[in-house]
N, C-alpha and C. Protein backbone atom coordinates (compact mmCIF):
# COMPACT_ATOMS: atom_id res chain seq x y z
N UNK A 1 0.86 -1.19 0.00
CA UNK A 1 0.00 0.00 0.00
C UNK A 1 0.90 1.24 0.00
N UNK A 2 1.19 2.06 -0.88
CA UNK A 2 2.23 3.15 -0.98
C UNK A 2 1.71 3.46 -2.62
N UNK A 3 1.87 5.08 -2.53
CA UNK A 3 1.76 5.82 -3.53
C UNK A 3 2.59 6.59 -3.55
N UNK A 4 3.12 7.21 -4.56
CA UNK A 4 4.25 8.49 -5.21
C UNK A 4 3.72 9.55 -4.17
N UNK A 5 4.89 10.17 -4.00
CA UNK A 5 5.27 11.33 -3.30
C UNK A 5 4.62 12.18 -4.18
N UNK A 6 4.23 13.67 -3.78
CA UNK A 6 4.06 15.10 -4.85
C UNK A 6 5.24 15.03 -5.67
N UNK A 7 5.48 15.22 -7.18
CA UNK A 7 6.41 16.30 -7.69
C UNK A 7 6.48 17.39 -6.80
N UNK A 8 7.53 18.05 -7.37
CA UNK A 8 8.51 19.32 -7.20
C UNK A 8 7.36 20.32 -7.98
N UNK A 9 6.86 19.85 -9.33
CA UNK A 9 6.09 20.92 -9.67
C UNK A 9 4.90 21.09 -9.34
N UNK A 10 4.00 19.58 -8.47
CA UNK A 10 2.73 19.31 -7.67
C UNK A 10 2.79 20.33 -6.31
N UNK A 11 4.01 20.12 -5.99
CA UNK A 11 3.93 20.86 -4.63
C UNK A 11 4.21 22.37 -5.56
N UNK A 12 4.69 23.10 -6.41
CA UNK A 12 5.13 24.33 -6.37
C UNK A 12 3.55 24.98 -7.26
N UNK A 13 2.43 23.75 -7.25
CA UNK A 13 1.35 24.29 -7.78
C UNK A 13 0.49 24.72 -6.61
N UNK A 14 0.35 24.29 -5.24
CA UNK A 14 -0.22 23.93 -4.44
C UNK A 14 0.05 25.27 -3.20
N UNK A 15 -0.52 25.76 -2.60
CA UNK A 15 -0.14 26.76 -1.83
C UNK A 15 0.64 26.54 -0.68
N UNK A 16 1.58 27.25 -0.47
CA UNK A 16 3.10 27.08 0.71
C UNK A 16 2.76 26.81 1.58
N UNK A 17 3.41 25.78 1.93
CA UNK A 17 2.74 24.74 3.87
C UNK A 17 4.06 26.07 4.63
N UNK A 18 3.24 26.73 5.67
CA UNK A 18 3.93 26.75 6.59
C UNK A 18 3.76 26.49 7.88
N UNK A 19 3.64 25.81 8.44
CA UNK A 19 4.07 24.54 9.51
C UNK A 19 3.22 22.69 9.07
N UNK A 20 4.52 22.21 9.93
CA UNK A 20 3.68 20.91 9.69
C UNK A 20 3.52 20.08 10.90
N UNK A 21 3.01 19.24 10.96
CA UNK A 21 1.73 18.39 12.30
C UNK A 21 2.87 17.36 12.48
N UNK A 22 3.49 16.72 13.31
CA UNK A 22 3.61 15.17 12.94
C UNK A 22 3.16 14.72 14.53
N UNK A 23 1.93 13.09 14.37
CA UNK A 23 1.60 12.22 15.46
C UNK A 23 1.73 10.86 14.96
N UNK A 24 2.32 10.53 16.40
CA UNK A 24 3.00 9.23 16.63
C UNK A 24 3.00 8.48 18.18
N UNK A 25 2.67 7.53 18.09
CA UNK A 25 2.28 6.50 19.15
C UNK A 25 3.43 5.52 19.62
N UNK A 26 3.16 4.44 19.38
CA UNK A 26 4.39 3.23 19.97
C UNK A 26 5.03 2.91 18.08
N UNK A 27 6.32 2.84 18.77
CA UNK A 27 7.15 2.78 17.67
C UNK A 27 7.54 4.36 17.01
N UNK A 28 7.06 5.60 18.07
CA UNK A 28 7.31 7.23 17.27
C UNK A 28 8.43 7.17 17.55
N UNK A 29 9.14 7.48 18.79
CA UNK A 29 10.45 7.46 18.90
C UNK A 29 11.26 7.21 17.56
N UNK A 30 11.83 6.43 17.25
CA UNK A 30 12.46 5.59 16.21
C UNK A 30 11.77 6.23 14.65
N UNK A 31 10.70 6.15 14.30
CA UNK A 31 10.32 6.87 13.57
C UNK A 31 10.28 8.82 13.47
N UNK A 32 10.39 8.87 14.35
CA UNK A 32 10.55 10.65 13.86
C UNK A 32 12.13 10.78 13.71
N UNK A 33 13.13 9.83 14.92
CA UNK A 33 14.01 9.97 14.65
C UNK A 33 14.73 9.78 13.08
N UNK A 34 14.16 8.94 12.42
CA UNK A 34 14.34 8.98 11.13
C UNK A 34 13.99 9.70 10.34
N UNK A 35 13.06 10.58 10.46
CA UNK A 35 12.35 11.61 9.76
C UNK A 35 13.48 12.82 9.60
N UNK A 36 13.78 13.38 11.19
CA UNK A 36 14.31 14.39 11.36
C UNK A 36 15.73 14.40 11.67
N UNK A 37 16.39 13.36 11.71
CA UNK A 37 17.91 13.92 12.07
C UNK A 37 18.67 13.87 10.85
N UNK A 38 17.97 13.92 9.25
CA UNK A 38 18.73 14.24 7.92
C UNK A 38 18.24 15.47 7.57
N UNK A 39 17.37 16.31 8.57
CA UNK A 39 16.98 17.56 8.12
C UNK A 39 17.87 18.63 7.98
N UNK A 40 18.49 19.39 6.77
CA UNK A 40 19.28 20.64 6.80
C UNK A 40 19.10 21.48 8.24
N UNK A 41 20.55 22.18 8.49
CA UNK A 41 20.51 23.24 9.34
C UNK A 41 19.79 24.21 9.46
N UNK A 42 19.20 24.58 8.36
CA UNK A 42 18.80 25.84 7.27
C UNK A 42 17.27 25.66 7.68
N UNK A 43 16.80 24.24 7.87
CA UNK A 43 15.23 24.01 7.24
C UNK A 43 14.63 25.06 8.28
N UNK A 44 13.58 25.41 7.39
CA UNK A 44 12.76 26.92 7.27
C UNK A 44 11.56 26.72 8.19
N UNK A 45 10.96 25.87 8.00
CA UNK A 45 9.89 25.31 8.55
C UNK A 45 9.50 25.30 9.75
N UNK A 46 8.87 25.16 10.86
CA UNK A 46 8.37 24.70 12.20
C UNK A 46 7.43 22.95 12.17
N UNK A 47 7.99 22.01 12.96
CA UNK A 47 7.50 21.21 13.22
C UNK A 47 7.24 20.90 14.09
N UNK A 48 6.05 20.87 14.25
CA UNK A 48 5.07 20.30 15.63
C UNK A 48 4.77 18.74 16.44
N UNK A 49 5.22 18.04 16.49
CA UNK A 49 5.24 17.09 17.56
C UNK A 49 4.62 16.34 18.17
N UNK A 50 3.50 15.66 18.37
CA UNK A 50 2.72 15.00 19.71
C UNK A 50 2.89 13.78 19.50
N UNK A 51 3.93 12.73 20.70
CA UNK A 51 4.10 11.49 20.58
C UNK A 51 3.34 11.18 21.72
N UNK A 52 2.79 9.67 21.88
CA UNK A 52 1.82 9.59 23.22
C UNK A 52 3.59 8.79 23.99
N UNK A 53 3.40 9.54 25.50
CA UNK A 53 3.74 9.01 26.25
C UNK A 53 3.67 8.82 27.81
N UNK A 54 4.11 7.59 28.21
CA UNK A 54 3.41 7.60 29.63
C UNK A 54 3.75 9.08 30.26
N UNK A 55 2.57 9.77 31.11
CA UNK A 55 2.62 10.89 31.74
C UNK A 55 3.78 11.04 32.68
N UNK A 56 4.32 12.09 32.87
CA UNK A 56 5.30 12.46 33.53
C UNK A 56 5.65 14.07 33.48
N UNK A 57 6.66 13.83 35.21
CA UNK A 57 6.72 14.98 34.97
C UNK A 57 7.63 15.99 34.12
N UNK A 58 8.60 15.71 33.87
CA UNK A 58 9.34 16.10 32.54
C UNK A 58 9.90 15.11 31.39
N UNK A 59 9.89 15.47 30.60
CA UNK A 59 9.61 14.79 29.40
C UNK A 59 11.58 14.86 28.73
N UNK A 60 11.55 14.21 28.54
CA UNK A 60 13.23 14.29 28.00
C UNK A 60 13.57 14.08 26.21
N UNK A 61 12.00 13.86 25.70
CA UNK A 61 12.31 14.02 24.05
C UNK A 61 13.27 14.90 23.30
N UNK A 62 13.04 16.57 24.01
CA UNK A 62 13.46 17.57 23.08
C UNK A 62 15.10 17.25 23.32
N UNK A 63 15.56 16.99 24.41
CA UNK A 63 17.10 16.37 24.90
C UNK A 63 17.70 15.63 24.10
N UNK A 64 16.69 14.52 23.93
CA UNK A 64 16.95 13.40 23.06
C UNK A 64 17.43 13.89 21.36
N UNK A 65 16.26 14.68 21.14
CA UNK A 65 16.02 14.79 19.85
C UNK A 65 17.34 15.61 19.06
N UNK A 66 17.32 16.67 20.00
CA UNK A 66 18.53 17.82 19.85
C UNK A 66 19.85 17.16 19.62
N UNK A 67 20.14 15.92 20.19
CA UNK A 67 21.47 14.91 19.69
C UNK A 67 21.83 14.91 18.36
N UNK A 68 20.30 14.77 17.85
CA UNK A 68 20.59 14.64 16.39
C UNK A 68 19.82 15.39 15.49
N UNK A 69 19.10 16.15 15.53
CA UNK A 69 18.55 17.37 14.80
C UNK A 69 19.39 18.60 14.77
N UNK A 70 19.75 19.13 13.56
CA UNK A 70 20.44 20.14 13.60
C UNK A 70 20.24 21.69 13.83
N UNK A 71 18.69 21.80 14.01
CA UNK A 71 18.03 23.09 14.54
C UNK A 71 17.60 22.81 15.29
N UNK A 72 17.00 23.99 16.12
CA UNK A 72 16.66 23.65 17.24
C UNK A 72 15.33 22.81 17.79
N UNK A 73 15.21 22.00 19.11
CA UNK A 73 14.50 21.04 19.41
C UNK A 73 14.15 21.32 20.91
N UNK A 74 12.56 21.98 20.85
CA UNK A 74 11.78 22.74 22.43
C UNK A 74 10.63 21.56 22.59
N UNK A 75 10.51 21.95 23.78
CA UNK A 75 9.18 22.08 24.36
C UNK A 75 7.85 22.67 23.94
N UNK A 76 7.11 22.99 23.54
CA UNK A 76 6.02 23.95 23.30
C UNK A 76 5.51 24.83 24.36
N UNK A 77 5.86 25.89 24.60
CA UNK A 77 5.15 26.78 26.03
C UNK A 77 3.48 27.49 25.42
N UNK A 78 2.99 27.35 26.72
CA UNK A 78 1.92 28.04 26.63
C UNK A 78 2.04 29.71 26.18
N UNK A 79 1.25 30.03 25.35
CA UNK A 79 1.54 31.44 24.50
C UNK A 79 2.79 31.68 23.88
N UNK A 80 3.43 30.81 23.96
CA UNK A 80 4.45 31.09 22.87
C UNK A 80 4.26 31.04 21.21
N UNK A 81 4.84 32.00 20.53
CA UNK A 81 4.47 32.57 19.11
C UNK A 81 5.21 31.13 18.01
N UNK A 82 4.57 30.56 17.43
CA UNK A 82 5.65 29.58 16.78
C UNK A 82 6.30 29.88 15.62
N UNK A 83 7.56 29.46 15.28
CA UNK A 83 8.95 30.13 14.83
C UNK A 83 9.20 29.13 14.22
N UNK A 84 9.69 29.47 12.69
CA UNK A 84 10.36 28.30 11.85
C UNK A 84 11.51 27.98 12.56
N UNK A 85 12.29 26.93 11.71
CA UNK A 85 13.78 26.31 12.15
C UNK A 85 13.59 26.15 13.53
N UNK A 86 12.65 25.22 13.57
CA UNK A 86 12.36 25.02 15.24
C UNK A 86 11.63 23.45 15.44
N UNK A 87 11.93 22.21 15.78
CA UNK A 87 11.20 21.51 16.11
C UNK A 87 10.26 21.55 17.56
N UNK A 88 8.92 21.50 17.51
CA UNK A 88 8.72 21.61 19.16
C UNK A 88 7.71 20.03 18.99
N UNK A 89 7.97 19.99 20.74
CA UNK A 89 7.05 18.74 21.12
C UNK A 89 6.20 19.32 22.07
N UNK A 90 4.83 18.21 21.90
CA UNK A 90 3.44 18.27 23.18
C UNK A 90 4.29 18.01 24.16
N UNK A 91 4.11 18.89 25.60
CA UNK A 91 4.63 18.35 26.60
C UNK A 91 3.70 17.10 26.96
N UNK A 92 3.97 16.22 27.76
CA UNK A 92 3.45 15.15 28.73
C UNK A 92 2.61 16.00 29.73
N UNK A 93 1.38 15.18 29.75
CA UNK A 93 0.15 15.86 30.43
C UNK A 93 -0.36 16.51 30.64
N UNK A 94 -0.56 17.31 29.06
CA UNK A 94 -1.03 18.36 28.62
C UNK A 94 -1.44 18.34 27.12
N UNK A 95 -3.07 18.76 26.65
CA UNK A 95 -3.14 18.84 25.43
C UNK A 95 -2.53 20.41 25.02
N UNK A 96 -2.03 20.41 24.03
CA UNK A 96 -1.46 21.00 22.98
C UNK A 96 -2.27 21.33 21.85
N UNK A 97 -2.47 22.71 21.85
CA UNK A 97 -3.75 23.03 20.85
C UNK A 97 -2.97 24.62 20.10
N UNK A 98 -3.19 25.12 18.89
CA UNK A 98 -3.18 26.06 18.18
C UNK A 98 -3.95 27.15 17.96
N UNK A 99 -3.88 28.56 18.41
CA UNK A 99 -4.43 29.44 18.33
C UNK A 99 -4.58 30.35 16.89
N UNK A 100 -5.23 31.43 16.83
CA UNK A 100 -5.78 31.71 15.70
C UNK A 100 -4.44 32.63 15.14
N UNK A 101 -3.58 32.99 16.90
CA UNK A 101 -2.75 34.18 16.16
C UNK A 101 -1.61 32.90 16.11
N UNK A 102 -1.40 31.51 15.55
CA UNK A 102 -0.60 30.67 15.62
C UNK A 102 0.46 31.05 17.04
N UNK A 103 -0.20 31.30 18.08
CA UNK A 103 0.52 30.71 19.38
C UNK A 103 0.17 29.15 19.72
N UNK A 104 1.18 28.60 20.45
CA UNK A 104 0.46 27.54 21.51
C UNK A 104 -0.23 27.73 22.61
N UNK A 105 -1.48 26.49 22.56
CA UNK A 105 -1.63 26.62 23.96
C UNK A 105 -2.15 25.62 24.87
N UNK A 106 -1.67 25.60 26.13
CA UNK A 106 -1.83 24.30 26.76
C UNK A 106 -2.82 24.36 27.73
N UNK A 107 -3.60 22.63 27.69
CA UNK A 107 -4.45 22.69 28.76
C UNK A 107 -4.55 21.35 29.56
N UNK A 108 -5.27 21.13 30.25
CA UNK A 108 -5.24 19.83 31.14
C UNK A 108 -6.76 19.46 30.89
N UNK A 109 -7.71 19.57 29.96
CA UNK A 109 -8.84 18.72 29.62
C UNK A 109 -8.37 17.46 29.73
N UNK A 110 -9.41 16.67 30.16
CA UNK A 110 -9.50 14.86 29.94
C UNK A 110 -8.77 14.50 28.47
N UNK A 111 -7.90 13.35 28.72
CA UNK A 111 -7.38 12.96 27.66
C UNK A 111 -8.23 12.54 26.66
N UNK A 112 -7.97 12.28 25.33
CA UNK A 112 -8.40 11.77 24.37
C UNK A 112 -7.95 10.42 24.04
N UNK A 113 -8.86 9.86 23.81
CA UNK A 113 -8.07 8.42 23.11
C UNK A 113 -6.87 7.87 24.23
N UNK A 114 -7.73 8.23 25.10
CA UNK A 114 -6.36 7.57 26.60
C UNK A 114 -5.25 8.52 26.71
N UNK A 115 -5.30 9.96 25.70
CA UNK A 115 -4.01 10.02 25.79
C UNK A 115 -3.72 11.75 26.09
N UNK A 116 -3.03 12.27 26.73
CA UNK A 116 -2.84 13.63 26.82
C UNK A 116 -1.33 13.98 26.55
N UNK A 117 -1.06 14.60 25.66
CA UNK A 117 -1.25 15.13 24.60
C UNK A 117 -1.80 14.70 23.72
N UNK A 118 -3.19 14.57 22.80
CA UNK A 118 -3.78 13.86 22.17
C UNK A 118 -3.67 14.62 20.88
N UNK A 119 -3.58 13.86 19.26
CA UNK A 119 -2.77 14.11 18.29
C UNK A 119 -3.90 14.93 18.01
N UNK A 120 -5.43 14.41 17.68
CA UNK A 120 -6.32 14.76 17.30
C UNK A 120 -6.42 16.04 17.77
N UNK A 121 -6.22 16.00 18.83
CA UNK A 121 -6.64 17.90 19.54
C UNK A 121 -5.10 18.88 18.90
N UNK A 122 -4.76 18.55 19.12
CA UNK A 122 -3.50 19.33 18.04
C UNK A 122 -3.63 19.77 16.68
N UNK A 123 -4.24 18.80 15.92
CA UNK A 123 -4.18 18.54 14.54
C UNK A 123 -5.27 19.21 14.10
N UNK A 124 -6.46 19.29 14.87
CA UNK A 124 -7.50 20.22 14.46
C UNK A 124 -7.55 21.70 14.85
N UNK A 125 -6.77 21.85 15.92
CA UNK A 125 -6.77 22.89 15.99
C UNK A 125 -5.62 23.82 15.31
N UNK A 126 -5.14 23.15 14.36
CA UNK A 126 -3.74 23.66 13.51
C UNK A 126 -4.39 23.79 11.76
N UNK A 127 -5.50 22.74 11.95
CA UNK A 127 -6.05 22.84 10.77
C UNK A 127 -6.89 24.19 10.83
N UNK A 128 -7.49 24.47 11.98
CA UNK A 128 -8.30 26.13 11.93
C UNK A 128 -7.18 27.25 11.72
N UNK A 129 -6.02 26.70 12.39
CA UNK A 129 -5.24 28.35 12.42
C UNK A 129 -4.48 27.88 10.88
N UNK A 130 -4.43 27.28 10.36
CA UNK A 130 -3.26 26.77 9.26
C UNK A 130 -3.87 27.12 7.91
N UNK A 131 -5.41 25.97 8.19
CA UNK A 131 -5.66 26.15 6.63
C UNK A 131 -5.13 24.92 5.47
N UNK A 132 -4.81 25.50 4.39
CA UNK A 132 -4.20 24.56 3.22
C UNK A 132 -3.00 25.47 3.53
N UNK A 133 -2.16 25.76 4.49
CA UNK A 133 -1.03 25.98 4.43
C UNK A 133 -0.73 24.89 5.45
N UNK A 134 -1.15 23.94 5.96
CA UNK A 134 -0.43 23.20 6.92
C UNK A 134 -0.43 21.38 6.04
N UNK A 135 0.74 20.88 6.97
CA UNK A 135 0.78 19.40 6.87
C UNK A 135 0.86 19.01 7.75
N UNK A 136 0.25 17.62 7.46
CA UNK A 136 -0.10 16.93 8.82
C UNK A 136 0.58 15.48 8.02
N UNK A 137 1.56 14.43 9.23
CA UNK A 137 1.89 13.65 9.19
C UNK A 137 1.49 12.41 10.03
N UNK A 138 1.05 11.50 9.97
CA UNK A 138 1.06 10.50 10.96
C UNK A 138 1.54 9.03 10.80
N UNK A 139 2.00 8.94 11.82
CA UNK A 139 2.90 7.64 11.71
C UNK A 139 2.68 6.29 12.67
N UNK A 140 3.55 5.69 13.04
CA UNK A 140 2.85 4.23 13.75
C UNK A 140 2.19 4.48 14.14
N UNK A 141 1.36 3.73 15.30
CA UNK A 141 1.13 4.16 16.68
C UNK A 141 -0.11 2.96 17.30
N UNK A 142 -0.56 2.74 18.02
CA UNK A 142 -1.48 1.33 18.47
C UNK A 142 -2.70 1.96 18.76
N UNK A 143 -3.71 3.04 18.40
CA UNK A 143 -4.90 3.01 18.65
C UNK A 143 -4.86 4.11 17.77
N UNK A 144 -6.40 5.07 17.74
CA UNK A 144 -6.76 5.90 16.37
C UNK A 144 -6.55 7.37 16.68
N UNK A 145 -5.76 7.94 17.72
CA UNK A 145 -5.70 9.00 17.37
C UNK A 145 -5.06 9.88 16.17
N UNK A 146 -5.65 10.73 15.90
CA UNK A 146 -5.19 11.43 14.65
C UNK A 146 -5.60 11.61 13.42
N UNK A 147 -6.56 10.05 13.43
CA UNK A 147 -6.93 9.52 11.81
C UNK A 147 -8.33 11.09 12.05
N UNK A 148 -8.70 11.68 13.19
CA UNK A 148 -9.98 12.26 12.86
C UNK A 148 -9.48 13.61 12.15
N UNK A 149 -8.35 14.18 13.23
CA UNK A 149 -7.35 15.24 12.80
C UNK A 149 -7.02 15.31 11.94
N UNK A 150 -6.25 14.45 10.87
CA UNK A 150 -5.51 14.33 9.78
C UNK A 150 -6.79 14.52 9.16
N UNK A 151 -7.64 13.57 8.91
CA UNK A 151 -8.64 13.86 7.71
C UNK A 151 -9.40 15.80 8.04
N UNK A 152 -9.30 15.94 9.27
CA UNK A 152 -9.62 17.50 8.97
C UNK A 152 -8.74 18.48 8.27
N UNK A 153 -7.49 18.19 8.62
CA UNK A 153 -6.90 19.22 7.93
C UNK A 153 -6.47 18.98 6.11
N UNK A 154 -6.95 17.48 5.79
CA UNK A 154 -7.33 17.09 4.38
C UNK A 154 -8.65 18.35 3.85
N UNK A 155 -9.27 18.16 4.65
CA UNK A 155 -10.63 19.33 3.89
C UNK A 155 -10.59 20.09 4.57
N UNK A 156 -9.75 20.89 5.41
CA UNK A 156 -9.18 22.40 5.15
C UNK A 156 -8.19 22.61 4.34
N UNK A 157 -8.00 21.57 3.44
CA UNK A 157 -7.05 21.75 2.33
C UNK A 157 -5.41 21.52 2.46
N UNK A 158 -5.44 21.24 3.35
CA UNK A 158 -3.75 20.50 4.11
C UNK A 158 -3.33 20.07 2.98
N UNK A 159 -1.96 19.20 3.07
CA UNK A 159 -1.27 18.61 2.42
C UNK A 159 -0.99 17.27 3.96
N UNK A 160 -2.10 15.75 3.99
CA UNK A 160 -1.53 14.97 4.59
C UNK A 160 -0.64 13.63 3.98
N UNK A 161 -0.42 13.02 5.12
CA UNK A 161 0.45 11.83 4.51
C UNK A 161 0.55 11.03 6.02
N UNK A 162 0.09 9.58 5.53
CA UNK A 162 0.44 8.44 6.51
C UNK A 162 1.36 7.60 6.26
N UNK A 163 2.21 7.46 7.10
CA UNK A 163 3.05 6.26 7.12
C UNK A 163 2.52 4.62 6.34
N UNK A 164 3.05 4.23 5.46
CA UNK A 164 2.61 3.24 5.07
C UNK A 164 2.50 1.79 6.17
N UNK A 165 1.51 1.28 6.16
CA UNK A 165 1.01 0.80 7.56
C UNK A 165 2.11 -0.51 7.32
N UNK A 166 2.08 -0.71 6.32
CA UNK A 166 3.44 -2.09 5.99
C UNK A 166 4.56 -2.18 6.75
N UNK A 167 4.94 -0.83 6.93
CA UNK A 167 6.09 -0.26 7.21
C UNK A 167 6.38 -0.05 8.92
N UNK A 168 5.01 0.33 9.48
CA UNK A 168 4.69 0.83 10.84
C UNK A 168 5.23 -0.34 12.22
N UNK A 169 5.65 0.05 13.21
CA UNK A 169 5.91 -0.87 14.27
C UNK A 169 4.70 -1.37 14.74
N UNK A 170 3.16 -0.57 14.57
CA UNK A 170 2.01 -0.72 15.20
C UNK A 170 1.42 0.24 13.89
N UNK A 171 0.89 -0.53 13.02
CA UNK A 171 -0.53 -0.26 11.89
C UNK A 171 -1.71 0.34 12.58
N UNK A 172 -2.00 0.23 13.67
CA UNK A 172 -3.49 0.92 13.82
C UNK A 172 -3.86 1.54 13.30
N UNK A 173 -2.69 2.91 14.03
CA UNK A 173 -2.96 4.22 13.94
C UNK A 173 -2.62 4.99 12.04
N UNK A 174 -2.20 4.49 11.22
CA UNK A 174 -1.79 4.46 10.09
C UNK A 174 -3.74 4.07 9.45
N UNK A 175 -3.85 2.68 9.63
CA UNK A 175 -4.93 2.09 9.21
C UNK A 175 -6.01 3.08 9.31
N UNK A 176 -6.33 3.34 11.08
CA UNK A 176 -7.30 4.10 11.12
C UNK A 176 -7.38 5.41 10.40
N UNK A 177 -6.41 6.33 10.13
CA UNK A 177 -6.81 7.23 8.92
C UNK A 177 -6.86 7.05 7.58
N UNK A 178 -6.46 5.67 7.35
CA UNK A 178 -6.98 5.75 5.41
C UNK A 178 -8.03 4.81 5.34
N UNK A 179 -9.06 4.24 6.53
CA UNK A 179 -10.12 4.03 6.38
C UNK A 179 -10.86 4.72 7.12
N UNK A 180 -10.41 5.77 7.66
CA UNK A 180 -11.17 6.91 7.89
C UNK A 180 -11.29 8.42 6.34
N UNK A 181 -10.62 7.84 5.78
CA UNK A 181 -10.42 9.35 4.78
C UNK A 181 -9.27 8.71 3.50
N UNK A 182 -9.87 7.36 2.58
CA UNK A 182 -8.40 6.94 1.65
C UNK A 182 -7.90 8.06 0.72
N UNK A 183 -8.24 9.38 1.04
CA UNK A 183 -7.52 10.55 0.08
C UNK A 183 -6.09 10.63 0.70
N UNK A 184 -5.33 9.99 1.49
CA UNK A 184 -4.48 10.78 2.47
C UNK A 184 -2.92 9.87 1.36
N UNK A 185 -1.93 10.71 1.17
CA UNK A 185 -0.64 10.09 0.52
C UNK A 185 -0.35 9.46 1.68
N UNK A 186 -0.36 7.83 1.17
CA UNK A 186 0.59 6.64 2.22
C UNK A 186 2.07 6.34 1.74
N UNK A 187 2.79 6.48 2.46
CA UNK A 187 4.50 6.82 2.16
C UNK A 187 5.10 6.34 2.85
N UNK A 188 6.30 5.49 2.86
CA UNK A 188 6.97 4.82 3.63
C UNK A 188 7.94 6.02 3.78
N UNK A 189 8.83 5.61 5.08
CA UNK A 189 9.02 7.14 5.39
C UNK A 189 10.44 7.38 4.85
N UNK A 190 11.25 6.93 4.43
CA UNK A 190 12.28 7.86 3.34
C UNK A 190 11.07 8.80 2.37
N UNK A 191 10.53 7.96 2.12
CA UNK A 191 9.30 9.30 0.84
C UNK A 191 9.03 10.11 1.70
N UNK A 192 8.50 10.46 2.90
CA UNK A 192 7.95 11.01 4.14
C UNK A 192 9.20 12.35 4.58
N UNK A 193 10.53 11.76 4.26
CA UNK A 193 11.36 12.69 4.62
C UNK A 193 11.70 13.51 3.77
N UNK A 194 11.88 13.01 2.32
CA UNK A 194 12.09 13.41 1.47
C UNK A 194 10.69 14.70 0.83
N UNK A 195 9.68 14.38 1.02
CA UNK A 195 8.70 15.37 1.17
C UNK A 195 9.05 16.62 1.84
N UNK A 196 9.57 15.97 2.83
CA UNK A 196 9.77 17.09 4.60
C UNK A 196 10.76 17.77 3.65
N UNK A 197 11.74 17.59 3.40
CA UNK A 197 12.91 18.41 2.70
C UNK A 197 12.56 19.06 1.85
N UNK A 198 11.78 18.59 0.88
CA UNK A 198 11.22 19.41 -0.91
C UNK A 198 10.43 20.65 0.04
N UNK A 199 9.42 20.26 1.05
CA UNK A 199 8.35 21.57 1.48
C UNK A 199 9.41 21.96 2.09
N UNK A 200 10.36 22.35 2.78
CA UNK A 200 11.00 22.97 3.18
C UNK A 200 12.19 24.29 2.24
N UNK A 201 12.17 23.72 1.14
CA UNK A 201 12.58 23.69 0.27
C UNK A 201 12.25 24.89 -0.01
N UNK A 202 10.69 24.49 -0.92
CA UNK A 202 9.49 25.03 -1.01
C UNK A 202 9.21 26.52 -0.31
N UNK A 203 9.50 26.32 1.07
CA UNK A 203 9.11 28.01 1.38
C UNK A 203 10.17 28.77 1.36
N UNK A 204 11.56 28.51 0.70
CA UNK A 204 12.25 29.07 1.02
C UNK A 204 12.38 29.93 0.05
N UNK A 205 11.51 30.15 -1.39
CA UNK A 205 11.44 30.30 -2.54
C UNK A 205 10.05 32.06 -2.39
């Protein structure tokens, strides 16, 4: 199950993503790490973050991540303005939601889908402030968050893409959005990164 990536001239028809979504469950770790530690110094972009993990009180991803990402790798603070050349993550035990003036902002509502930071509450609320300027990515993960998210920001005109479920440590979460919405590009993730690089590319133009 895998389809072609956009052209270079698909994406330069299509209006400029600026920021993109990525959610991930069991098996994210390992997978974003592959996504993001071949990303240029340079890349232009802001990427957004929500992996489910057991609650706690500090979270040691952005630590992790920063090893091998060559821009920088935060936290997401409440009201903070979001900034290309920046990876940020959902903190742990807290949803993570997008405001209209593209700040973050955090809250402690009941989890979703078992889970707080929940992808879905992220992803829709990035699709209101974003528009068809955002992408949304989703990758392994063992239950359905996201598949509702991702297909929203498909018909706010996004640019999404799922991990090809072949490929995934845990298919659920892959499955559940392309039988929630089969418009979505399924990409094993060298295609997935290689995307990430072209849109990055892309706004720099």
């Amino acid at each position: 199950m895998s389809q072609h990536p956009l052209d270079h001239a698909a994406l330069r028809a299509r209006p400029p993503i600026d920021a993109i979504i990525v959610g991930a469950s069991a098996g994210g770790v390992e997978a974003m790490l592959s996504l993001f530690r071949h990303l240029p110094p340079h890349y232009r972009l802001p990427i957004i973050a929500a992996l489910h993990m057991q609650e706690m009180r500090d979270s040691l991803l952005a630590d992790l991540f920063q090893h091998y990402v060559a821009f920088e790798v935060k936290e997401a603070q409440d009201k903070e303005t979001i900034q290309g050349s920046t990876l940020y993550f959902a903190c742990p035990g807290y949803h993570l939601s997008i405001e209209q003036s593209r700040q973050f902002s955090l809250s402690c509502e009941p989890p979703l889908h078992f889970s707080r930071p929940a992808i879905d509450y992220l992803m829709e609320s990035a699709a209101d402030a974003y528009g068809e300027h955002l992408a949304g990515i989703l990758l392994t993960g063992a239950n359905e968050d996201g598949a509702a998210g991702l297909q929203k920001i498909r018909q706010a005109g996004g640019l999404t893409i799922v991990q090809d479920p072949a490929e995934a440590v845990a298919d659920t979460m892959p499955l559940s959005a392309i039988k929630l919405d089969p418009g979505h590009l399924v990409l094993e993730l060298g295609k997935i990164q290689q995307l990430l690089i072209a849109l990055g590319e892309q706004h720099v133009h």
